[in-house]
C-alpha atoms as a PDB file:
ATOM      1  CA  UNK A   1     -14.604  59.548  27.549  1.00  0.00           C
ATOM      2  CA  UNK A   2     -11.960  57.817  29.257  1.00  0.00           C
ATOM      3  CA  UNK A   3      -8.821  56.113  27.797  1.00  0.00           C
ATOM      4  CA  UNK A   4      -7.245  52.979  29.549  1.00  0.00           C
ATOM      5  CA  UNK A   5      -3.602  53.117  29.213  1.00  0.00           C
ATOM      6  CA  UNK A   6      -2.698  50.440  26.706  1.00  0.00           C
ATOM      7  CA  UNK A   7      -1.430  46.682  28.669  1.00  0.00           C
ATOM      8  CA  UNK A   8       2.209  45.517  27.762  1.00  0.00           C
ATOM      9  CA  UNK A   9       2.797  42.029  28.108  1.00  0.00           C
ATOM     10  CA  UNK A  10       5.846  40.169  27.536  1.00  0.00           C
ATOM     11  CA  UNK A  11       7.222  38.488  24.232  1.00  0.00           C
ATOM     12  CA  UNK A  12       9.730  36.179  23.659  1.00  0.00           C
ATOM     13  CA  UNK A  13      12.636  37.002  22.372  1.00  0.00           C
ATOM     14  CA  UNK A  14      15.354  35.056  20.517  1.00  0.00           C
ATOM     15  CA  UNK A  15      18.523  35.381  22.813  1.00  0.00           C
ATOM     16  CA  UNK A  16      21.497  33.665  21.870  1.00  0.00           C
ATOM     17  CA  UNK A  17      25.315  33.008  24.069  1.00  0.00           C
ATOM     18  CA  UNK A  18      27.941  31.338  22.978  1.00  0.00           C
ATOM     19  CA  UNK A  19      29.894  29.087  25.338  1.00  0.00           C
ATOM     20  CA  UNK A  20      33.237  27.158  25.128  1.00  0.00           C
ATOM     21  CA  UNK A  21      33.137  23.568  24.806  1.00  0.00           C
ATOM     22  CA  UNK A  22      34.987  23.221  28.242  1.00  0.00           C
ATOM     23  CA  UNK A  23      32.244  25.755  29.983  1.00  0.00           C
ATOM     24  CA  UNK A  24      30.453  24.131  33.047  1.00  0.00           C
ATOM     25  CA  UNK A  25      27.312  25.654  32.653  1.00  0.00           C
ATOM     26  CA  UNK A  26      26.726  23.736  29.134  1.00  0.00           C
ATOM     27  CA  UNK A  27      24.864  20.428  29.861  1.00  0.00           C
ATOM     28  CA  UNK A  28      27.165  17.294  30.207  1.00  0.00           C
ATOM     29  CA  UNK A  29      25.587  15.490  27.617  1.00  0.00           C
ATOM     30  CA  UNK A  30      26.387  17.594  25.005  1.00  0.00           C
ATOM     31  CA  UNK A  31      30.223  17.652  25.699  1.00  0.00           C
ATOM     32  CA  UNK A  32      30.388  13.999  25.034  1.00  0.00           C
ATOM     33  CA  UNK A  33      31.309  12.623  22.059  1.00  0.00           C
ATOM     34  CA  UNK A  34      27.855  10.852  20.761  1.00  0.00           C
ATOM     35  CA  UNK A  35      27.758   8.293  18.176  1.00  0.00           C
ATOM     36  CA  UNK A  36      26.725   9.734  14.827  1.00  0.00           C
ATOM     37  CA  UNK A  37      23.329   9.027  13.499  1.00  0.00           C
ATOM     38  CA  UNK A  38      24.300   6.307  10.736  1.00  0.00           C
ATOM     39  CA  UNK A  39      23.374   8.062   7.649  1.00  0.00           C
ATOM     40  CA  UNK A  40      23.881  11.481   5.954  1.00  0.00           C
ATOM     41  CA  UNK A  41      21.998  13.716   3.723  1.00  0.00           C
ATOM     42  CA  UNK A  42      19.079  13.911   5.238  1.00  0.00           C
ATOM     43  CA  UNK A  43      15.882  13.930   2.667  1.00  0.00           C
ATOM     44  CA  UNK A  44      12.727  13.535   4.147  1.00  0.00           C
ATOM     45  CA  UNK A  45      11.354  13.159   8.012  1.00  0.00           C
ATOM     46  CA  UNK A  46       8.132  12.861   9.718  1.00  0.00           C
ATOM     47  CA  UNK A  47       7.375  12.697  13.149  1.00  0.00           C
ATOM     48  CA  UNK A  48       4.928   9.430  14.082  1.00  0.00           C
ATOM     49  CA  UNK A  49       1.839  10.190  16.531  1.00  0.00           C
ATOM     50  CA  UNK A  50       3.237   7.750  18.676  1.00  0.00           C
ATOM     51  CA  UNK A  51       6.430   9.975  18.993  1.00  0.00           C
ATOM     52  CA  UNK A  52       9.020   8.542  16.692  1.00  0.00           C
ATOM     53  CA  UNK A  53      10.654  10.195  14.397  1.00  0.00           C
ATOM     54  CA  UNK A  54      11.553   9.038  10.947  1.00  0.00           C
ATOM     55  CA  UNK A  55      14.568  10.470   8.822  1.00  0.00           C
ATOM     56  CA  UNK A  56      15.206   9.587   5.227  1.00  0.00           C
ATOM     57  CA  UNK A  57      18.249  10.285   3.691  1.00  0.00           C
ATOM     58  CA  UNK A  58      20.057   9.253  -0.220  1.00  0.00           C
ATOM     59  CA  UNK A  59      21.660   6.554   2.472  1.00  0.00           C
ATOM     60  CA  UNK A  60      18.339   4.887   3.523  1.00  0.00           C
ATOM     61  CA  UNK A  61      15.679   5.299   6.528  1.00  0.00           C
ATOM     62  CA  UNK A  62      16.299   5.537  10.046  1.00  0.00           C
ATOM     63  CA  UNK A  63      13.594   5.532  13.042  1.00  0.00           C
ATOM     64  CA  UNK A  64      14.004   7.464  16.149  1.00  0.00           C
ATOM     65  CA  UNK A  65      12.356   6.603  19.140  1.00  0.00           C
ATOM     66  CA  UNK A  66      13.787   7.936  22.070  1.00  0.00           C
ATOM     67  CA  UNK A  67      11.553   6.168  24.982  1.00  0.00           C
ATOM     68  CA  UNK A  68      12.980   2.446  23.669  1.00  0.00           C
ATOM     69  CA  UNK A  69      15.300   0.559  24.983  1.00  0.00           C
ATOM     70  CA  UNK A  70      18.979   2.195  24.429  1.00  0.00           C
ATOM     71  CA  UNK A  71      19.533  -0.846  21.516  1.00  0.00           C
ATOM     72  CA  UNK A  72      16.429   0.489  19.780  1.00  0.00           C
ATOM     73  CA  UNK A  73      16.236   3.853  19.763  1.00  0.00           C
ATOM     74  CA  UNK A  74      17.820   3.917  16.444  1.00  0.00           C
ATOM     75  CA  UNK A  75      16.870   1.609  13.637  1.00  0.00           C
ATOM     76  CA  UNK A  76      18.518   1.513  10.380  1.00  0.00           C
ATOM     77  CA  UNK A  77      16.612   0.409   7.072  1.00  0.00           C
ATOM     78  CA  UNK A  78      18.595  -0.150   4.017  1.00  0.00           C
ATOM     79  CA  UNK A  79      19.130  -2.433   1.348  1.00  0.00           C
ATOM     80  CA  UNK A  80      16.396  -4.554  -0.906  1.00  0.00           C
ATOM     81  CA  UNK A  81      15.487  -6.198   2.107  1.00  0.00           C
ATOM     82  CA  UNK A  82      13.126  -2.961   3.008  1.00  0.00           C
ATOM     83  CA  UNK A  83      13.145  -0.346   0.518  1.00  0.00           C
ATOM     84  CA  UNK A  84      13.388  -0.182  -3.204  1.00  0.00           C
ATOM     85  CA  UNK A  85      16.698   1.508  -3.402  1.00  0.00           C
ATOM     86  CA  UNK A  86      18.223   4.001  -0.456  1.00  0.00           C
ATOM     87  CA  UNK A  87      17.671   7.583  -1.633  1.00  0.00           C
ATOM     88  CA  UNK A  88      14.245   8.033   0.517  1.00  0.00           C
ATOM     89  CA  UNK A  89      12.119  10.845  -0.988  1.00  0.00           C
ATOM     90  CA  UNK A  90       9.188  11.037   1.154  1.00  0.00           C
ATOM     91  CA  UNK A  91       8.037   9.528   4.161  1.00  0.00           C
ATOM     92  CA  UNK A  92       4.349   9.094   5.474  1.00  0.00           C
ATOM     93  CA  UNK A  93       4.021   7.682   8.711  1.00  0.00           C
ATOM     94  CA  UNK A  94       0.968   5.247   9.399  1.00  0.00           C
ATOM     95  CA  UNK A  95      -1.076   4.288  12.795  1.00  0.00           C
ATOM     96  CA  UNK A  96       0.507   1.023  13.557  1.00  0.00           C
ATOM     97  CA  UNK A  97       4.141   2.425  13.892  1.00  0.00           C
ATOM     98  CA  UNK A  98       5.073   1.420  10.760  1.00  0.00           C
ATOM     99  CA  UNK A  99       5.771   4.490   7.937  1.00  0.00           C
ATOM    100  CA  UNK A 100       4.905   4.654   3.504  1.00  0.00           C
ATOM    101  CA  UNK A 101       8.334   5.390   2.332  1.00  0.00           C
ATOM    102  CA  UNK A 102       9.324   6.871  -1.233  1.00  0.00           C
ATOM    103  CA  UNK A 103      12.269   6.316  -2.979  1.00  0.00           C
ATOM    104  CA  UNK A 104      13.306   7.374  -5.909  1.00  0.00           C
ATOM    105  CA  UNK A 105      12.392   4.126  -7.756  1.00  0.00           C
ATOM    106  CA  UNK A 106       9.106   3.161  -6.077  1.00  0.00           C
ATOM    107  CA  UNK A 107       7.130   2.623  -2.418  1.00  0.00           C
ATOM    108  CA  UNK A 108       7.913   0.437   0.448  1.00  0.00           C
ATOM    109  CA  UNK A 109       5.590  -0.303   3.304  1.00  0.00           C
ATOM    110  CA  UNK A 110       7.086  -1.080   6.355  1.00  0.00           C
ATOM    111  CA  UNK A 111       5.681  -2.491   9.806  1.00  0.00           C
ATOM    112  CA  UNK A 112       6.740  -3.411  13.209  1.00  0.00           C
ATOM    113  CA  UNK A 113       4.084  -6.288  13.816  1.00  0.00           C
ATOM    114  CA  UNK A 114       4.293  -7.734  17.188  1.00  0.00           C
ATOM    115  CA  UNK A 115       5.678 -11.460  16.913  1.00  0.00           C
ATOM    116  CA  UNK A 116       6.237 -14.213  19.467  1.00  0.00           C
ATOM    117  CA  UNK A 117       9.076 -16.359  18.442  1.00  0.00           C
ATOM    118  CA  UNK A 118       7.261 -18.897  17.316  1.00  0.00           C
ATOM    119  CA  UNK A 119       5.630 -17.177  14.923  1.00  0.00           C
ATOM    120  CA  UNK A 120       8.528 -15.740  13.382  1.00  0.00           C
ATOM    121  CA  UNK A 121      10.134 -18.671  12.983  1.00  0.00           C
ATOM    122  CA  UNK A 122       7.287 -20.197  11.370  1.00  0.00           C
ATOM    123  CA  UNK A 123       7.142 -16.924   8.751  1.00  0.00           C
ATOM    124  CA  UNK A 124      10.851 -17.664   7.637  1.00  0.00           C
ATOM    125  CA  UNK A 125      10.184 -21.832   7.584  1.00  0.00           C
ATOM    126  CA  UNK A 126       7.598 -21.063   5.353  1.00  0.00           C
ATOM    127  CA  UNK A 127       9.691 -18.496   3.003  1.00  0.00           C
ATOM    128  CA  UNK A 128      12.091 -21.294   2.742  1.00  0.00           C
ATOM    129  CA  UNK A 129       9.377 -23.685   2.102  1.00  0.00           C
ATOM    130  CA  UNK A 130       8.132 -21.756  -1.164  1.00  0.00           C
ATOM    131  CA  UNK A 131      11.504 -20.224  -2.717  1.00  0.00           C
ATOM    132  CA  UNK A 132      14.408 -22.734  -1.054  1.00  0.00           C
ATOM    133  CA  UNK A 133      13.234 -26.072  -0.576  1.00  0.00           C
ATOM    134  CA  UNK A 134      13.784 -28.177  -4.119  1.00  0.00           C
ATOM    135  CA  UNK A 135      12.881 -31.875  -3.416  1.00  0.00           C
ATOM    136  CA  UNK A 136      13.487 -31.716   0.423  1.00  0.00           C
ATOM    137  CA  UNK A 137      16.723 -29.720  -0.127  1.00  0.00           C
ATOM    138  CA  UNK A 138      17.578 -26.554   1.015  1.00  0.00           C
ATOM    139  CA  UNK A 139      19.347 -24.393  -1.707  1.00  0.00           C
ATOM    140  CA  UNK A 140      20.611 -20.641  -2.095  1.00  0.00           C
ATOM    141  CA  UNK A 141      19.366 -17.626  -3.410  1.00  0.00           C
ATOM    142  CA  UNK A 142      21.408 -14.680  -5.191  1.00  0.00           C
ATOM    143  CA  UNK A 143      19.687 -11.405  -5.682  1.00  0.00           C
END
């Protein structure tokens, strides 16, 4: 009866090295000063299948998507205008790049629908149609 000689094969291993801000072998990138993501306290994130990344925080939503255009690649939601109040508390994304988000006072939905021009003009004439126009006048709202 013959043994084989047991097979080692290699692990990895968590290594770590510091470095000095100043050191040329850290990447460039990281010794510039970066603009700070826009909110704090970060509550909730989930990662889209289409590779964004969503982060709630008691400050509102951001979305991360790193292969848009530099002036998109982070989005800032806050404010009545998309969620119920800003401290997120859950985050489901859905298949048409838009995310379910929790707050702590109730559920927004939001979507990034493909428009022409056109057609979002014609979606705000026609808000202003049904909650502005009073006998061919346009007037205010307050929140």
């Amino acid at each position: 009866m013959g043994w084989e000689p047991v097979k080692l094969v290699p692990y990895p291993q968590k290594v770590r090295t510091f470095h000095r801000l100043d050191d040329p072998q850290v990447p460039a990138s990281l010794r510039a000063h970066r603009t700070p993501f826009p909110v704090a306290g970060v509550t909730a994130s989930a990662a889209a299948t289409d590779g964004v990344v969503w982060l709630g925080s008691t400050q509102g939503l951001m979305r991360v998507d790193f292969t848009a255009p530099e002036r998109d690649r982070c989005q800032y939601f806050a404010g009545l205008r998309y969620l119920p109040d800003d401290h997120v508390v859950d985050l489901v994304p859905d298949t048409a790049r838009g995310v379910w988000v929790r707050t702590a006072t109730g559920v927004s939905h939001l979507e990034l629908r493909p428009l022409t021009l056109a057609q979002k003009a014609e979606h705000f004439e026609q808000r202003i149609r049904e909650r502005h126009d009073r006998h061919g006048l346009v007037a205010d709202c307050h929140l």
